[in-house]
N, C-alpha and C. Protein backbone atom coordinates (compact mmCIF):
# COMPACT_ATOMS: atom_id res chain seq x y z
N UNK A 1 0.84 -1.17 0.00
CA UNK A 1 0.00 0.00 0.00
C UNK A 1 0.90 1.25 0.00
N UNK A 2 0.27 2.15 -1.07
CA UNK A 2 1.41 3.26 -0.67
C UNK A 2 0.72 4.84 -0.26
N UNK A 3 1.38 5.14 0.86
CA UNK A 3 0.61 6.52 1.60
C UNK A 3 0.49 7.20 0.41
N UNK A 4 -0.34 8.12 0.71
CA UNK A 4 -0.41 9.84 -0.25
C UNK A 4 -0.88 10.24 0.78
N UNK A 5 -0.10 11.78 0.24
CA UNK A 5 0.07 12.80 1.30
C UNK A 5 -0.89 14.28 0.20
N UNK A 6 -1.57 15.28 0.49
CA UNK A 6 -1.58 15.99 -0.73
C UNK A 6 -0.70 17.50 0.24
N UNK A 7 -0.12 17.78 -0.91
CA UNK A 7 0.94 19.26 -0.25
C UNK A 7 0.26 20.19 -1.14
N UNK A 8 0.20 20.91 0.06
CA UNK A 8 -0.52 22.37 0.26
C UNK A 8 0.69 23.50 -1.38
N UNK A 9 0.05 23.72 -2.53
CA UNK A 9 0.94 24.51 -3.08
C UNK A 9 0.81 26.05 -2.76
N UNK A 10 1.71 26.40 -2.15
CA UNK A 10 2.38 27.68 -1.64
C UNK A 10 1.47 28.66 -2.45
N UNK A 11 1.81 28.35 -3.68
CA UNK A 11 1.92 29.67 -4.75
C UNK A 11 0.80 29.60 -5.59
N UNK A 12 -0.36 28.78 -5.42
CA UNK A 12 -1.33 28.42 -6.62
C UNK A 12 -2.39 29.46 -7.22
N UNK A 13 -2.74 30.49 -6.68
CA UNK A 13 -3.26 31.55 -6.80
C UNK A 13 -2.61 33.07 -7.28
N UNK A 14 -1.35 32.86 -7.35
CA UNK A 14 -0.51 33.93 -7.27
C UNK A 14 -0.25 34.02 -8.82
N UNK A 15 -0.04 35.62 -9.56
CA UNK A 15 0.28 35.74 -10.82
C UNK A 15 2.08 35.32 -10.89
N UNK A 16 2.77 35.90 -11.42
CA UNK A 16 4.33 35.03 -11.60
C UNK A 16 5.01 35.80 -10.85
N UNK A 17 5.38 37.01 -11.19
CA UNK A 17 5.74 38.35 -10.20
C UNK A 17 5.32 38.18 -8.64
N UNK A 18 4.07 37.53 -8.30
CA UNK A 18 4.26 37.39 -6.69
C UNK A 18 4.75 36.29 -6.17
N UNK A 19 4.68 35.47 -7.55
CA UNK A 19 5.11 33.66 -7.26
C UNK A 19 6.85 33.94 -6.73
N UNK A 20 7.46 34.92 -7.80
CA UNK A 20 8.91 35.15 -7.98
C UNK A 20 8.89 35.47 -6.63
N UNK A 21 8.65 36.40 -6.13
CA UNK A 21 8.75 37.11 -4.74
C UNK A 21 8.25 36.37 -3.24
N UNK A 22 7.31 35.21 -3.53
CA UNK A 22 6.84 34.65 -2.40
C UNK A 22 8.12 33.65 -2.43
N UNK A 23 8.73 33.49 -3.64
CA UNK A 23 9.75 31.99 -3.36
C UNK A 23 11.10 32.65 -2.65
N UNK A 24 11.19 33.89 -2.90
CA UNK A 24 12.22 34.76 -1.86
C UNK A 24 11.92 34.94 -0.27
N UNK A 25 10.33 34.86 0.08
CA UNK A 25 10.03 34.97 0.82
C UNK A 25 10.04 33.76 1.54
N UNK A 26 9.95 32.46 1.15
CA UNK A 26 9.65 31.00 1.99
C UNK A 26 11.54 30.45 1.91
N UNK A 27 11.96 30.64 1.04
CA UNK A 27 13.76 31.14 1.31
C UNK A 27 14.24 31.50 2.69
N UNK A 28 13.41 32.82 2.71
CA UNK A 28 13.60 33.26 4.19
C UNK A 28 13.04 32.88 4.97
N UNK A 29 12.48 32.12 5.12
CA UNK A 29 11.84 31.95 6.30
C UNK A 29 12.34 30.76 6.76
N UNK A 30 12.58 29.87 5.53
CA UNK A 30 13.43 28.22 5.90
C UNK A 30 14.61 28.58 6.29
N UNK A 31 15.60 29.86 6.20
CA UNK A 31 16.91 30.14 6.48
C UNK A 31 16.66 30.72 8.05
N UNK A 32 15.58 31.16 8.77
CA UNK A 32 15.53 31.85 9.98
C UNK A 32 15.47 33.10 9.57
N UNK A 33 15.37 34.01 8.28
CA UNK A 33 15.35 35.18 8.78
C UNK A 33 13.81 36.17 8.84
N UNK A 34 13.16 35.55 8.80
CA UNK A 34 11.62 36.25 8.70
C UNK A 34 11.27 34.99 10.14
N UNK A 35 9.78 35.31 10.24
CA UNK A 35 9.29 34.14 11.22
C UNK A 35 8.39 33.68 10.33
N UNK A 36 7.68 34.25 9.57
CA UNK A 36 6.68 33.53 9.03
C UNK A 36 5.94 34.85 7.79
N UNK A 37 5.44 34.28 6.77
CA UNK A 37 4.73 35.34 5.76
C UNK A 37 3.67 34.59 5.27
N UNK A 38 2.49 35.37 4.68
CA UNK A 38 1.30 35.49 4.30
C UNK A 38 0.85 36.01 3.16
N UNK A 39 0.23 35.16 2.15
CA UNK A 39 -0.20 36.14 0.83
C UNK A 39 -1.64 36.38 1.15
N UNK A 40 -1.87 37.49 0.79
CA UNK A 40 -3.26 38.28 0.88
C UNK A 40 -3.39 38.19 2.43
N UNK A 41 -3.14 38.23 3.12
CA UNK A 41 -3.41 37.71 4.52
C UNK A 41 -4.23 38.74 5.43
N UNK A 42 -4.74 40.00 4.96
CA UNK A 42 -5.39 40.93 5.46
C UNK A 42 -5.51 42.09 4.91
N UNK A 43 -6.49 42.35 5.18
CA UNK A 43 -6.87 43.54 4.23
C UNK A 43 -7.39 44.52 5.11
N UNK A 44 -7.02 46.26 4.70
CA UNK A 44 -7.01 46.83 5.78
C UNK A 44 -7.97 47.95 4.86
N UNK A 45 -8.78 48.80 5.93
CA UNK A 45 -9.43 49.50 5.43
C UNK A 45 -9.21 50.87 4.91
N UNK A 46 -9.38 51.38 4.45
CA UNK A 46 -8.90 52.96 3.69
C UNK A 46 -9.84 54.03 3.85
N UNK A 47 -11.12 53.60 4.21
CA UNK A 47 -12.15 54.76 3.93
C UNK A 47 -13.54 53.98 3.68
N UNK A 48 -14.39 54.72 3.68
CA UNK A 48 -15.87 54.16 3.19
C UNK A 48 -15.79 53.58 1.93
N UNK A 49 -16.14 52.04 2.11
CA UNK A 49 -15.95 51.20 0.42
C UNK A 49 -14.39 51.23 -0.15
N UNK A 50 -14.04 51.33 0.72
CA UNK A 50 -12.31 51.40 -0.10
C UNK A 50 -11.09 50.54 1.18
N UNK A 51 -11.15 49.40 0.24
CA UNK A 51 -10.12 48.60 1.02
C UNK A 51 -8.93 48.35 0.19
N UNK A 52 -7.95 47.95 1.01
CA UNK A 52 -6.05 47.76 0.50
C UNK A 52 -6.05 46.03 0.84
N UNK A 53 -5.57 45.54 0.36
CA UNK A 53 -4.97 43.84 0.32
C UNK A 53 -3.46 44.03 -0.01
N UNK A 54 -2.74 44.20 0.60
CA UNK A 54 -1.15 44.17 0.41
C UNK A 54 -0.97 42.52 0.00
N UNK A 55 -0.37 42.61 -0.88
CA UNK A 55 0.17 40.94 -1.89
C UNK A 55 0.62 39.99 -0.58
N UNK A 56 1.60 40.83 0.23
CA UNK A 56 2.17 39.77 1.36
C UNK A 56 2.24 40.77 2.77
N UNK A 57 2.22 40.00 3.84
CA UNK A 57 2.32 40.04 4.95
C UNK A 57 3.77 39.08 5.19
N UNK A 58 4.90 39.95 6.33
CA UNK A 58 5.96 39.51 6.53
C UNK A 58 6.63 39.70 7.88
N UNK A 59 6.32 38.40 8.78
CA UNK A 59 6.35 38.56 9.92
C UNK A 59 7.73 38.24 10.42
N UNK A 60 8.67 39.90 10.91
CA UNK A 60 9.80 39.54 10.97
C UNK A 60 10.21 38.73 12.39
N UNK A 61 11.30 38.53 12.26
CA UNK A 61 11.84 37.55 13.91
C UNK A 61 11.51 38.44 15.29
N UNK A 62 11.58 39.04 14.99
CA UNK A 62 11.15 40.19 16.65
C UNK A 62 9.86 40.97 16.38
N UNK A 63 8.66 40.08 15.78
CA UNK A 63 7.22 40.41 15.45
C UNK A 63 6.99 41.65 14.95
N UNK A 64 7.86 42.14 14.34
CA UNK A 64 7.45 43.16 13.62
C UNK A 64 6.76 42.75 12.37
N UNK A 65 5.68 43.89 11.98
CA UNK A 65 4.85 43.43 10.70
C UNK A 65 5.27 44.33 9.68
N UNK A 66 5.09 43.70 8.25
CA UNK A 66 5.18 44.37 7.43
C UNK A 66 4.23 43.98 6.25
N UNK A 67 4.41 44.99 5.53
CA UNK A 67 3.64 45.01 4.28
C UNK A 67 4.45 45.03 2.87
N UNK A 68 4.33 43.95 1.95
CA UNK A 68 5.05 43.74 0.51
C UNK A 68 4.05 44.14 -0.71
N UNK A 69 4.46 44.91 -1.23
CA UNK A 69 3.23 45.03 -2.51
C UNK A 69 4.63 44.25 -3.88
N UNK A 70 3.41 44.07 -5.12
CA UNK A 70 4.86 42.88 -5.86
C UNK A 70 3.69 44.20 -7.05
N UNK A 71 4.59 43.89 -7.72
CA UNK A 71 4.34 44.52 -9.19
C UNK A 71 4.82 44.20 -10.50
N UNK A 72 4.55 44.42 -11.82
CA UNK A 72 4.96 44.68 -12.99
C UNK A 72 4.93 45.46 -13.53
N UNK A 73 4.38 46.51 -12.67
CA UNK A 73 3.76 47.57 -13.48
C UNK A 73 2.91 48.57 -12.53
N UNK A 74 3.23 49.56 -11.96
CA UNK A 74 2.23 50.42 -11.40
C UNK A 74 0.92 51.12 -12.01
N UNK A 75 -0.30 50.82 -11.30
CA UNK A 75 -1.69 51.78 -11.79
C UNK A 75 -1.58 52.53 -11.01
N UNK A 76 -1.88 53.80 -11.08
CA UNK A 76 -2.43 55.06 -10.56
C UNK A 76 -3.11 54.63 -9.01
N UNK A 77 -4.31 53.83 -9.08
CA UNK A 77 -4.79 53.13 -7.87
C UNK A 77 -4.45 52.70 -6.82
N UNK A 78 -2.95 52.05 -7.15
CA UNK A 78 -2.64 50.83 -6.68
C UNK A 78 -1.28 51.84 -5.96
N UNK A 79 -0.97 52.48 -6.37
CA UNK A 79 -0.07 53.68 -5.61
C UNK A 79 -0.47 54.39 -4.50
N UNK A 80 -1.90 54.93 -5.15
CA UNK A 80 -2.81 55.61 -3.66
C UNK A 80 -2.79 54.99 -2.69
N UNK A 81 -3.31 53.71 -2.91
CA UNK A 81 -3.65 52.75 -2.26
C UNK A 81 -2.34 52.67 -0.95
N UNK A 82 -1.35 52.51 -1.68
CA UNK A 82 -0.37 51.74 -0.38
C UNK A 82 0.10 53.13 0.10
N UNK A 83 -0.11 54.46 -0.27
CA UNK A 83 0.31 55.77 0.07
C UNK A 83 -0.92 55.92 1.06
N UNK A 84 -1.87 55.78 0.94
CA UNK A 84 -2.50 56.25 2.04
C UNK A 84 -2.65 55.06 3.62
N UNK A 85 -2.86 53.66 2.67
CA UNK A 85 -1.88 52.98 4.21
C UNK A 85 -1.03 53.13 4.59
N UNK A 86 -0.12 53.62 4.04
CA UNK A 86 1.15 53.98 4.95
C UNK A 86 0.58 55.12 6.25
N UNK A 87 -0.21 56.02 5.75
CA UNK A 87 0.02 57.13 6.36
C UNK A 87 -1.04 56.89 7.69
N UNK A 88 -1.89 55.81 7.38
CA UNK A 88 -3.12 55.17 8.32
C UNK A 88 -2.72 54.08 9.24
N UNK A 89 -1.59 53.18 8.95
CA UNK A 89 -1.16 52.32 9.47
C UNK A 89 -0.13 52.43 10.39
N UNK A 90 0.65 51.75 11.49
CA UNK A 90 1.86 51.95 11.98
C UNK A 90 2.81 50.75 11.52
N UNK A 91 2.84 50.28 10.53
CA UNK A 91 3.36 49.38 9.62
C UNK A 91 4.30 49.63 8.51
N UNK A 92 5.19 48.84 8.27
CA UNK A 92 6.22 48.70 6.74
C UNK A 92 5.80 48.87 6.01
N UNK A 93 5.72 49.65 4.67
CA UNK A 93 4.84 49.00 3.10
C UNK A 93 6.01 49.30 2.66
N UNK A 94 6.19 48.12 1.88
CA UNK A 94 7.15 48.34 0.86
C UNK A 94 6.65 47.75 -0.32
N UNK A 95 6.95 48.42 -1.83
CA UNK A 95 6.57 48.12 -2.75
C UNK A 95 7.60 47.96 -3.60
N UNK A 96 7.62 46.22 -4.40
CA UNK A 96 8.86 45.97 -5.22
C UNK A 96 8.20 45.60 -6.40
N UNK A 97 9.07 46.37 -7.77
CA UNK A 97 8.82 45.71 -8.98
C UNK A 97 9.27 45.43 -10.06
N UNK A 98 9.14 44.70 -10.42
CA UNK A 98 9.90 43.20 -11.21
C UNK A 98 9.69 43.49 -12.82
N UNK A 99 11.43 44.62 -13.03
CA UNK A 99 10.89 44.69 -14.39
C UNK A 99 12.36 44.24 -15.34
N UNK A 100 12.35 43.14 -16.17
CA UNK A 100 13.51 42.97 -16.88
C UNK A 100 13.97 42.13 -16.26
N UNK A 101 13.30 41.27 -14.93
CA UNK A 101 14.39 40.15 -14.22
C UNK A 101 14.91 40.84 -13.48
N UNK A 102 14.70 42.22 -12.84
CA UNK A 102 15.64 43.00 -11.62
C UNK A 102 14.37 43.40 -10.85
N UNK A 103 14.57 43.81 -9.73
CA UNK A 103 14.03 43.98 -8.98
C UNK A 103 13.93 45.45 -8.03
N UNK A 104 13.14 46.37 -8.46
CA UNK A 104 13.40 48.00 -7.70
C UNK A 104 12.46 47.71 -6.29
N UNK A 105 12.89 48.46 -5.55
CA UNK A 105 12.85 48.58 -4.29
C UNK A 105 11.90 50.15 -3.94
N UNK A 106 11.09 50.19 -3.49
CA UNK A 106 10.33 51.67 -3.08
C UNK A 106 9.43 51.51 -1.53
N UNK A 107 9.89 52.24 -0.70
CA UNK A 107 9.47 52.20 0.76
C UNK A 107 8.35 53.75 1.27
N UNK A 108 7.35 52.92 1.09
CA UNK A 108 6.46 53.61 1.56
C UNK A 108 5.69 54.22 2.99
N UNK A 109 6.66 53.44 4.33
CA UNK A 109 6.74 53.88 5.35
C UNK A 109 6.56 55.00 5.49
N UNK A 110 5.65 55.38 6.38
CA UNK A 110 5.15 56.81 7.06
C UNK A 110 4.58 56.81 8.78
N UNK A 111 5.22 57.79 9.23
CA UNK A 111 4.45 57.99 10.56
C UNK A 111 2.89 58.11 10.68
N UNK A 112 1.95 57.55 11.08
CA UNK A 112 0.71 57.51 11.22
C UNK A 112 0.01 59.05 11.82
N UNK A 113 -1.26 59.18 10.47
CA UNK A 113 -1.16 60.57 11.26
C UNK A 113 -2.51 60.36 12.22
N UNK A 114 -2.61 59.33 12.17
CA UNK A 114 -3.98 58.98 13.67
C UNK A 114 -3.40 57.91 14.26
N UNK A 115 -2.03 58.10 15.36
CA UNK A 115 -1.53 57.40 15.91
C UNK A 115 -2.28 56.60 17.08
């Protein structure tokens, strides 16, 4: 008789750009340096009818939280969006995007102005 097991795929929902970036992310986490991360894992509110879903949640070793946005391409929307969580949240946003096989870096961190 032979067991089966079925394994949970990590990435099955994800476009390629977050796939690329979640496999950096479970990297880290098997090496010790994150504690644990989350895709879509919460969604935070912005205003009446207007919610943010940050791509990943990234729970560092000394519980700090953060926020990953993954991209190919910025919309107009999708900029507001993590600009005004920043400024609502007491949280990381960082937004990376994946153009040419490289990877840019943009930190959207802000002091909360309803602390």
């Amino acid at each position: 008789m032979i067991a089966k097991t079925r394994v949970r795929d990590l990435f099955a929902t994800m476009n390629k750009t977050e796939k690329e970036f979640a496999i950096q992310l479970e990297a880290k986490k098997r090496a010790g340096l994150i504690s644990e991360w989350k895709y879509e894992g919460i969604t935070l509110k912005l205003g009446d009818d207007c919610r943010y879903t940050p791509d990943f949640m990234v729970i560092e070793n000394d519980g700090t939280i953060g926020f990953d946005e993954t991209k190919g391409f910025w919309r107009d929307d999708a900029k507001v969006k993590i600009k005004v969580a920043a400024t609502m949240y007491p949280f990381r946003f960082t937004a990376h995007v994946l153009s040419k096989g490289r990877w840019t870096t943009e930190d959207f961190t802000l002091t909360p102005i309803n602390p």
